[in-house]
Protein backbone atom coordinates (compact mmCIF):
# COMPACT_ATOMS: atom_id res chain seq x y z
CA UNK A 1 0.00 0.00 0.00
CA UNK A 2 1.53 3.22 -0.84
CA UNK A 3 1.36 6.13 1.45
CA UNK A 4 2.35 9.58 0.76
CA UNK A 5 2.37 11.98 3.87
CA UNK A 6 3.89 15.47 4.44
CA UNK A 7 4.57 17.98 6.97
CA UNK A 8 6.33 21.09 8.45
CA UNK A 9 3.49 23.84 7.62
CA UNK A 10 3.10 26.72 10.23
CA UNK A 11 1.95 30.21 10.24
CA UNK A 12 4.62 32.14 9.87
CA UNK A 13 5.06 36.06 8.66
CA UNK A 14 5.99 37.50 5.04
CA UNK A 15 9.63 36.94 5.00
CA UNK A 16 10.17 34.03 6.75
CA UNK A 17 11.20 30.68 5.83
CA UNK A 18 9.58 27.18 6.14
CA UNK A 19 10.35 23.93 5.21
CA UNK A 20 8.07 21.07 4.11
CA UNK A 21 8.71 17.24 4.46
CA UNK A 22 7.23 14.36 3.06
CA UNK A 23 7.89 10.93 2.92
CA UNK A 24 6.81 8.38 0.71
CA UNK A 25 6.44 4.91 1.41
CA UNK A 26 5.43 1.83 -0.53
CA UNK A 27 6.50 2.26 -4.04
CA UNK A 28 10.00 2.45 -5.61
CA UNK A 29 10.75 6.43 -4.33
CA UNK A 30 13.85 6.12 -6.90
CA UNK A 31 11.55 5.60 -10.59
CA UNK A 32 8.31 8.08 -9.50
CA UNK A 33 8.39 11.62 -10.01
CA UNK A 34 7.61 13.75 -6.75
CA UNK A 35 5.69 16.87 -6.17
CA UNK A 36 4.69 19.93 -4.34
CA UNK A 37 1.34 21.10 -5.62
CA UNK A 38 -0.65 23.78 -3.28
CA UNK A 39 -4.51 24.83 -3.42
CA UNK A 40 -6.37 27.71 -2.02
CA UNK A 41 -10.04 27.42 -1.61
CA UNK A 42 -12.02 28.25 -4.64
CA UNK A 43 -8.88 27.73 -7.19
CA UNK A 44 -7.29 25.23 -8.95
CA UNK A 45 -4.56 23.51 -7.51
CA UNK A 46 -1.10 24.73 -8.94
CA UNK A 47 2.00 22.63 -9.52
CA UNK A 48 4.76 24.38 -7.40
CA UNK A 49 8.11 22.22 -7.69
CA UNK A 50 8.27 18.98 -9.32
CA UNK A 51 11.20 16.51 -9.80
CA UNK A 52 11.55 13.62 -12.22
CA UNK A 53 12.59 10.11 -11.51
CA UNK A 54 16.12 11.47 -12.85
CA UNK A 55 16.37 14.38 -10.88
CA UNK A 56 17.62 16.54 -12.81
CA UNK A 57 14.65 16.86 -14.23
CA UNK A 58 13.33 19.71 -11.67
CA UNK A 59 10.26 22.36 -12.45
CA UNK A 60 9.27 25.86 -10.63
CA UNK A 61 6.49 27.70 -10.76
CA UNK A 62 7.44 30.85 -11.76
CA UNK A 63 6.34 32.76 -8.93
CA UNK A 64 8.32 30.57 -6.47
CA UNK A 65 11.62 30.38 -8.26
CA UNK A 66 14.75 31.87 -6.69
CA UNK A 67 13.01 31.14 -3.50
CA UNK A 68 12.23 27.70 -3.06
CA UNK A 69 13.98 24.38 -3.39
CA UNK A 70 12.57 21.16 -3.98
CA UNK A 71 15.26 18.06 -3.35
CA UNK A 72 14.96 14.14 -2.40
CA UNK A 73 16.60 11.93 0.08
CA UNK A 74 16.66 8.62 -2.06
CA UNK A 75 18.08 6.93 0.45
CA UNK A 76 15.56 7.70 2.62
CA UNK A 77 12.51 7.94 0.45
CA UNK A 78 11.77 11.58 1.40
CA UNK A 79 11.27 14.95 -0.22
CA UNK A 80 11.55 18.55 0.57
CA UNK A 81 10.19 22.11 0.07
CA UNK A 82 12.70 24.93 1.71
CA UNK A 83 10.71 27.62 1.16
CA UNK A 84 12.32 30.97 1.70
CA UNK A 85 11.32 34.60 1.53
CA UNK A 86 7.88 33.65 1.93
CA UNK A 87 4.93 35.88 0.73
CA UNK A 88 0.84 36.26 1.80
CA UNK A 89 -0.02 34.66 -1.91
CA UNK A 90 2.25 31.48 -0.89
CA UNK A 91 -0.94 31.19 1.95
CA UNK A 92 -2.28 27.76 0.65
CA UNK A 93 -2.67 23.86 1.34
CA UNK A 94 0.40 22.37 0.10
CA UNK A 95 0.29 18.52 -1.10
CA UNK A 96 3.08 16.16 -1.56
CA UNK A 97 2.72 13.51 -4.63
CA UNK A 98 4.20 10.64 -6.19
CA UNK A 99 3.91 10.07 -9.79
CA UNK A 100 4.96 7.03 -12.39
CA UNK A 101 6.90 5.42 -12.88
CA UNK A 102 9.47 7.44 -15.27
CA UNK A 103 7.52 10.60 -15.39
CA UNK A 104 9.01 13.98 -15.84
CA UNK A 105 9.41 16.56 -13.26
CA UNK A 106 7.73 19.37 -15.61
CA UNK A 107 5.11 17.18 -17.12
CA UNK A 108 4.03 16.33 -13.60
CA UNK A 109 3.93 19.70 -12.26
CA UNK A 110 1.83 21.03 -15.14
CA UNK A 111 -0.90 17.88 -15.35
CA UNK A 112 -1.03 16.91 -12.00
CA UNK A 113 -1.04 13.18 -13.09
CA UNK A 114 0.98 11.63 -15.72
CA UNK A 115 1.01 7.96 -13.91
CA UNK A 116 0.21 6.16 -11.35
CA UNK A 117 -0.66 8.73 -8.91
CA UNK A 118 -0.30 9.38 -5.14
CA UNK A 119 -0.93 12.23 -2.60
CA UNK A 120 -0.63 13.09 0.80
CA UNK A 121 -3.40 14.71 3.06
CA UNK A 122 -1.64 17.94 3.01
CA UNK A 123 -0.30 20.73 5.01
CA UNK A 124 -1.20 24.43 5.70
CA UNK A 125 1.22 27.41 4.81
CA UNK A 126 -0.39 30.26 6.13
CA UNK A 127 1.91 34.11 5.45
CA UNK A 128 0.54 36.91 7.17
CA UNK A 129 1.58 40.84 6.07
């Protein structure tokens, strides 16, 4: 049974920095793409930072390059979101996802499912002014 399940989101105040975990179990971490995908009520869901089974096969949303990161532990089976410089229209539920095997990192982010497809419950990011 695969199980996708993230954390690390806070309240925290335009500026700051937080970082998000997730950890994937279940599947073969080291063949699926992995996600960070973030909805605010009433919207659609956006693709924020992707990776690719080869990871160098990253993707940012434009808004959030030059101030977050996306990486993976292989070894561990986890990923990460350091998000830095944080602004109040980064406010959202953020979801960690698996996708593949042997999707792309950019393909992901943009279509939300390329593959076999796996997400987490999600976490709130919440940037105050």
């Amino acid at each position: 049974q695969v199980q996708v399940m993230e954390s690390g989101g806070d309240s925290v105040q335009a500026g700051g920095s937080l970082r998000l975990s997730c950890t994937a179990s279940g599947l073969n971490f080291e063949k699926y793409a992995m996600g960070w995908f973030r909805q605010v009520p009433g919207k659609q869901r956006e693709g924020v930072a992707c990776t690719g089974w080869n990871v160098e096969d990253i993707y940012y949303l434009e808004s959030v390059k030059d101030r977050f990161t996306i990486s993976r532990d292989k070894a561990n089976n986890m990923l990460y979101l350091q998000m830095n410089n944080l602004k109040p229209d980064d406010t959202a539920m953020y979801y960690c996802a698996a996708d593949g095997p042997y999707s792309g990192g950019a393909y992901f982010c943009h279509l939300g499912q390329t593959g076999n497809n796996y997400w987490g419950q999600g976490t709130q990011v919440t940037v105050s002014s």
